[in-house]
Protein backbone atom coordinates (compact mmCIF):
# COMPACT_ATOMS: atom_id res chain seq x y z
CA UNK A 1 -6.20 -0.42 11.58
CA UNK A 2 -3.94 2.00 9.57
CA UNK A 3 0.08 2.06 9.49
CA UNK A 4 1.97 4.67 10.91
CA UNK A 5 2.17 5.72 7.70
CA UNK A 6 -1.52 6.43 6.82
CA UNK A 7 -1.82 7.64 10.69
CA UNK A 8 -0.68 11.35 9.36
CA UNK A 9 -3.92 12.59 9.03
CA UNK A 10 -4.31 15.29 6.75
CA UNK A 11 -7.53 17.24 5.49
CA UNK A 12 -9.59 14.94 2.11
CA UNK A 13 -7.91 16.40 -0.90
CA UNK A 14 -9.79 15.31 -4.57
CA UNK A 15 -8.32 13.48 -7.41
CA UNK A 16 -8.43 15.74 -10.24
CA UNK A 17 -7.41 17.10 -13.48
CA UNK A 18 -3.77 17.83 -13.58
CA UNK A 19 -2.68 21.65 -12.81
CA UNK A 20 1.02 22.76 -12.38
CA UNK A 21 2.27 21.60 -9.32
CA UNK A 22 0.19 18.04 -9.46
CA UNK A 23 2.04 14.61 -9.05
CA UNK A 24 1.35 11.63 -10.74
CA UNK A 25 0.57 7.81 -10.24
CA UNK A 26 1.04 6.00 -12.91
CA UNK A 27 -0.90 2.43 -12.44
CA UNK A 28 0.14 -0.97 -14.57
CA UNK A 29 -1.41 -3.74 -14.20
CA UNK A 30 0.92 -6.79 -15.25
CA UNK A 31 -1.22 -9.67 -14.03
CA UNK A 32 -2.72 -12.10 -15.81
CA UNK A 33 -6.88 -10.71 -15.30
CA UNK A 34 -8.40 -7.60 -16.04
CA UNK A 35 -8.03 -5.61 -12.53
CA UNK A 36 -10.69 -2.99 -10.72
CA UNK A 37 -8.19 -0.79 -9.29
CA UNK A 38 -9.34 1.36 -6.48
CA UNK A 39 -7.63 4.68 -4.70
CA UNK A 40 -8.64 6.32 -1.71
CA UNK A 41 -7.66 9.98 -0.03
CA UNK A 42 -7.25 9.91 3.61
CA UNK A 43 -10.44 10.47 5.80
CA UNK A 44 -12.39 9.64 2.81
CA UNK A 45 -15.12 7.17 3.32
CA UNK A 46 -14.84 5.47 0.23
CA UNK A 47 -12.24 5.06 -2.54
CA UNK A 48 -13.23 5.30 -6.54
CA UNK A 49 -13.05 2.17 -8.50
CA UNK A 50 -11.52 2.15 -12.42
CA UNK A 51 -11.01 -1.35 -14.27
CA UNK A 52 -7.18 -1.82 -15.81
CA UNK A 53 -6.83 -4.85 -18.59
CA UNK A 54 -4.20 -6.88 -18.88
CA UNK A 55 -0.93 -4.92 -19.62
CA UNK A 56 -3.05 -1.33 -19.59
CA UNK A 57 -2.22 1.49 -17.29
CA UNK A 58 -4.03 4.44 -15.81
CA UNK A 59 -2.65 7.74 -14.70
CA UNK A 60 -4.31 9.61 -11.02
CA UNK A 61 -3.34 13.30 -10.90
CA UNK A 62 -3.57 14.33 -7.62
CA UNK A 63 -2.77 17.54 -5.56
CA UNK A 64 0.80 17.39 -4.59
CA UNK A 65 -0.06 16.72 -0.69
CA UNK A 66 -2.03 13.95 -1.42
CA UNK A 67 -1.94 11.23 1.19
CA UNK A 68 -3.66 8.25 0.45
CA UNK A 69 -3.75 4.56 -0.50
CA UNK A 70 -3.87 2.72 -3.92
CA UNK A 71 -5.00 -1.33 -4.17
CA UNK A 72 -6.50 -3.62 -7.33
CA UNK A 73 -8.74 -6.73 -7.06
CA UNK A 74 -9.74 -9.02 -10.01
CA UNK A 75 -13.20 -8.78 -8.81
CA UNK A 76 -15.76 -7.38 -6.76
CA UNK A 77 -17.59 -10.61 -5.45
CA UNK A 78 -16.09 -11.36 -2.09
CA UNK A 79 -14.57 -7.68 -1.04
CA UNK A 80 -15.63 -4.25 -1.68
CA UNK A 81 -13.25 -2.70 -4.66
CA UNK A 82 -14.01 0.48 -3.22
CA UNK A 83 -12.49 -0.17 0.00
CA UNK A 84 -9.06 -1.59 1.17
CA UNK A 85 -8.60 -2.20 5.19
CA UNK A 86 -9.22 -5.05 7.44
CA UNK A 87 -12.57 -6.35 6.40
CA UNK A 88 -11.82 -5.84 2.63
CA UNK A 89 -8.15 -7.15 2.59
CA UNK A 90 -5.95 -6.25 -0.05
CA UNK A 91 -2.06 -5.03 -1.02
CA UNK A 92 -1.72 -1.39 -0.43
CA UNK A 93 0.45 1.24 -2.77
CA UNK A 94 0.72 3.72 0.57
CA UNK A 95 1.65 7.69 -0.32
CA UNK A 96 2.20 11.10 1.83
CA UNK A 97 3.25 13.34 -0.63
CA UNK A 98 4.21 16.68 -0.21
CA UNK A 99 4.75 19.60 -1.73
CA UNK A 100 7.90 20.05 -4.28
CA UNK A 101 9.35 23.10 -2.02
CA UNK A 102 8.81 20.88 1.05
CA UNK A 103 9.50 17.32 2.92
CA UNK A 104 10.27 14.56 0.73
CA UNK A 105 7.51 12.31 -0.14
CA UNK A 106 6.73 8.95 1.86
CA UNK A 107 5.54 5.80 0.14
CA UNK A 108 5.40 2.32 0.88
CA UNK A 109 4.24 -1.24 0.01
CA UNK A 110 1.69 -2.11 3.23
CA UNK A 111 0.35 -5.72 4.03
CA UNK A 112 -0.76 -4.57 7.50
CA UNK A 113 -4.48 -5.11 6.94
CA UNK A 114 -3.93 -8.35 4.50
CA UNK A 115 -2.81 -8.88 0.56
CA UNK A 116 -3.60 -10.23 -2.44
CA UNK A 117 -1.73 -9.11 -4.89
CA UNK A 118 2.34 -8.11 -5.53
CA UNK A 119 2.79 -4.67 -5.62
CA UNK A 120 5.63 -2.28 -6.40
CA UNK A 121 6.08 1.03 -6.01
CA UNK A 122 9.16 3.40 -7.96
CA UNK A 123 9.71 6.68 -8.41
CA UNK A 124 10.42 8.60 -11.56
CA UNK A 125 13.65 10.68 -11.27
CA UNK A 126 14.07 13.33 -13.80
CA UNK A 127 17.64 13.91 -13.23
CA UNK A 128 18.36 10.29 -11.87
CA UNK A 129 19.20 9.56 -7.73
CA UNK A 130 20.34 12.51 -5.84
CA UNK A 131 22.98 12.65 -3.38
CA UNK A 132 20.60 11.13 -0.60
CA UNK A 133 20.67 7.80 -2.19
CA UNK A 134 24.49 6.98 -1.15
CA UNK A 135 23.41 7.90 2.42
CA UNK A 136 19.46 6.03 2.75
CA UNK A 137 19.38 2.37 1.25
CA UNK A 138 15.33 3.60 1.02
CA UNK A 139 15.93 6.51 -0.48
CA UNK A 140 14.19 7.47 -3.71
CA UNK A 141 14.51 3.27 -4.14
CA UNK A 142 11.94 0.60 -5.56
CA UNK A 143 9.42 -0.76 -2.76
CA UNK A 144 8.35 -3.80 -4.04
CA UNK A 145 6.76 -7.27 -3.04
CA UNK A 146 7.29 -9.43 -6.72
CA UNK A 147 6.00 -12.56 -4.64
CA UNK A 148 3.21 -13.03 -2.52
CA UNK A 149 4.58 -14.81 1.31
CA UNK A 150 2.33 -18.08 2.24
CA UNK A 151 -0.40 -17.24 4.15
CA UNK A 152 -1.56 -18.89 7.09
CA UNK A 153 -4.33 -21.42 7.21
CA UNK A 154 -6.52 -19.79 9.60
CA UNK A 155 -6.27 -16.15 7.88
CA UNK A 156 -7.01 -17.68 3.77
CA UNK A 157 -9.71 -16.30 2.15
CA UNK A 158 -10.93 -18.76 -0.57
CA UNK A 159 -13.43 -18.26 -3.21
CA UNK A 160 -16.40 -20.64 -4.25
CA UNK A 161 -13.83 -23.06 -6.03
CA UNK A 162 -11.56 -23.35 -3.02
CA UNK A 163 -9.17 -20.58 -4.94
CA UNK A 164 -7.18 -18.05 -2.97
CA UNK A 165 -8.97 -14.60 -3.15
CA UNK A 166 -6.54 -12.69 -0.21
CA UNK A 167 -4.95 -12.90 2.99
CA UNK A 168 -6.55 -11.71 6.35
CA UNK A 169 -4.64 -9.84 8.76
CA UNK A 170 -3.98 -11.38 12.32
CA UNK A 171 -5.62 -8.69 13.82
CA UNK A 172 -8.25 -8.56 11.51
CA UNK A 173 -8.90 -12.35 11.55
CA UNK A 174 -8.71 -12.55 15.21
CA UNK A 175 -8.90 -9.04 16.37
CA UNK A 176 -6.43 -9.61 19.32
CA UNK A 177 -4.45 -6.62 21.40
CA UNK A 178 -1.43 -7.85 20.92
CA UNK A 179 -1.78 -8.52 16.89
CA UNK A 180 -3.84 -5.21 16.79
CA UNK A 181 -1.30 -3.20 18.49
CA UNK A 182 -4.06 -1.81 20.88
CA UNK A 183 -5.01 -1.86 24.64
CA UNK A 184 -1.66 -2.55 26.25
CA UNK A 185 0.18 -3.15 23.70
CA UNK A 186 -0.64 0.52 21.69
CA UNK A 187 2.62 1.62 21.32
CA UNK A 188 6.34 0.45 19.65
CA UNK A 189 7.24 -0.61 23.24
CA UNK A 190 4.81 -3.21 23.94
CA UNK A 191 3.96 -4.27 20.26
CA UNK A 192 6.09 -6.61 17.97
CA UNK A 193 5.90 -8.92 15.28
CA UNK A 194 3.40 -11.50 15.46
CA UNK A 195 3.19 -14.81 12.97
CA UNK A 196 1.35 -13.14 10.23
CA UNK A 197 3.81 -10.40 10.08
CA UNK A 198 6.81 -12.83 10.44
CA UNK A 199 5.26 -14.54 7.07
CA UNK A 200 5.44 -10.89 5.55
CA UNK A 201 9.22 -10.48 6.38
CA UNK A 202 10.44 -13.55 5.26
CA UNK A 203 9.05 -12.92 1.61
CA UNK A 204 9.08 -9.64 1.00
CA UNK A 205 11.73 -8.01 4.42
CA UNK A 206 10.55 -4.37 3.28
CA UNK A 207 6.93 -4.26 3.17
CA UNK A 208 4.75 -3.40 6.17
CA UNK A 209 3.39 -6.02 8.14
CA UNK A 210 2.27 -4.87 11.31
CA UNK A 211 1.18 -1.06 12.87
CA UNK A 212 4.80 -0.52 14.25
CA UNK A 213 7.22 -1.63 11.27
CA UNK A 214 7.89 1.51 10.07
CA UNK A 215 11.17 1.24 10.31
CA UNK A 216 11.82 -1.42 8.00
CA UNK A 217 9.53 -0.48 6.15
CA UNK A 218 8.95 3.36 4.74
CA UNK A 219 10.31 5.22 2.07
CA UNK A 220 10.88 8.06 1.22
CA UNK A 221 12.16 10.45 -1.90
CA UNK A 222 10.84 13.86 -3.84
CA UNK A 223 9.13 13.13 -7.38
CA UNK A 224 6.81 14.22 -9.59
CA UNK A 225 5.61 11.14 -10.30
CA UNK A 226 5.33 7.15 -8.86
CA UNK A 227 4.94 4.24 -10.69
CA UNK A 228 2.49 1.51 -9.55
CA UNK A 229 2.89 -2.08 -10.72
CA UNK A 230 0.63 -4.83 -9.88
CA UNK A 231 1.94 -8.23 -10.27
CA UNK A 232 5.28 -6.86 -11.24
């Protein structure tokens, strides 16, 4: 299932070389393991896979509409590094940019379909906050989850040495209306928090953690470029 974030649909735009009007992503990775970072456009089947050491960073160009997702595993033996979502769980960087002469950008830490990793996301200001910020506590601020919440028994994913690998959604573990936000309980009305997502809030109160937290939960700013931290 996607947030209500990633539900903007928009046509697949390509990573690519950077032109004039392109925005950037800067990825760290500050954990402890070499990481195989993946990104994926919207609508696109797969994401693309590139390996970050220990204190290295990469830098996506991308169109400045890009809407997509942004995730890093330290391997590729229990979930797919190409994929992020509820059968491959992991910590999402979430982004709907826009153009500069347009909407402000959207971004946001998601744990709806699972986690394994802490994530932050912050935006470079060239000129520092804009007027906005006095107004919008998530304006143009730092998303960030610096410490992973406990996750329940039943959704733990360990690997072959009883290690924690991630953390399974409710809905994906159990694939329930009511923790899927589906069936009769498809809309903000009839869905709410569930104990996975109640986990999620007590740890980190700003990240996504189930389809209908968006209120909590999104932010928003205009940038030319985002900063991605794993294990910040």
């Amino acid at each position: 299932m996607k947030s209500i974030l990633l539900s903007i649909l928009l046509l697949p735009i390509s990573v690519f070389s950077a032109p004039a009007n392109d925005k950037k992503m800067i990825i760290s990775n500050q954990c402890d393991k070499t990481l195989q970072m993946g990104y994926q456009t919207n609508d696109d089947p797969r994401g693309t896979t590139i390996e970050i050491g220990v204190n290295g960073s990469h830098t996506l160009h991308v169109n400045s509409n890009w809407a997509g997702r942004v995730w890093a595993r330290e391997s590729c033996d229990y979930h797919a590094c190409d994929l992020a979502g509820a059968g491959d769980p992991a910590s999402l960087a979430e982004f709907k940019f826009n153009n500069n002469n347009a909407d402000i950008d959207y971004y946001d830490v998601s744990f709806v379909d699972g986690f394994n990793l802490p994530v932050s996301i912050e935006p470079v200001m060239n000129g520092g906050l804009d007027e906005f910020v006095q107004l919008d506590s998530k304006h143009c601020r730092v998303s960030i989850c610096d410490s992973l919440p406990v996750c329940p028994e039943d959704l733990k994913e360990l690997d072959d040495a009883g290690q924690f690998v991630a953390c399974n959604s409710a809905c994906s573990k159990h694939g329930k209306d009511e923790y899927c936000c589906t069936g009769d309980h498809g809309s903000a009305d009839t869905c709410n928090t569930n104990y996975y997502a109640n986990t999620i809030k007590e740890t980190c109160p700003d990240s996504y953690s189930y389809a209908f937290d968006d209120a909590t939960s999104v932010y928003g700013c205009k940038a030319n470029a985002y900063k991605i931290v794993f294990c910040p």
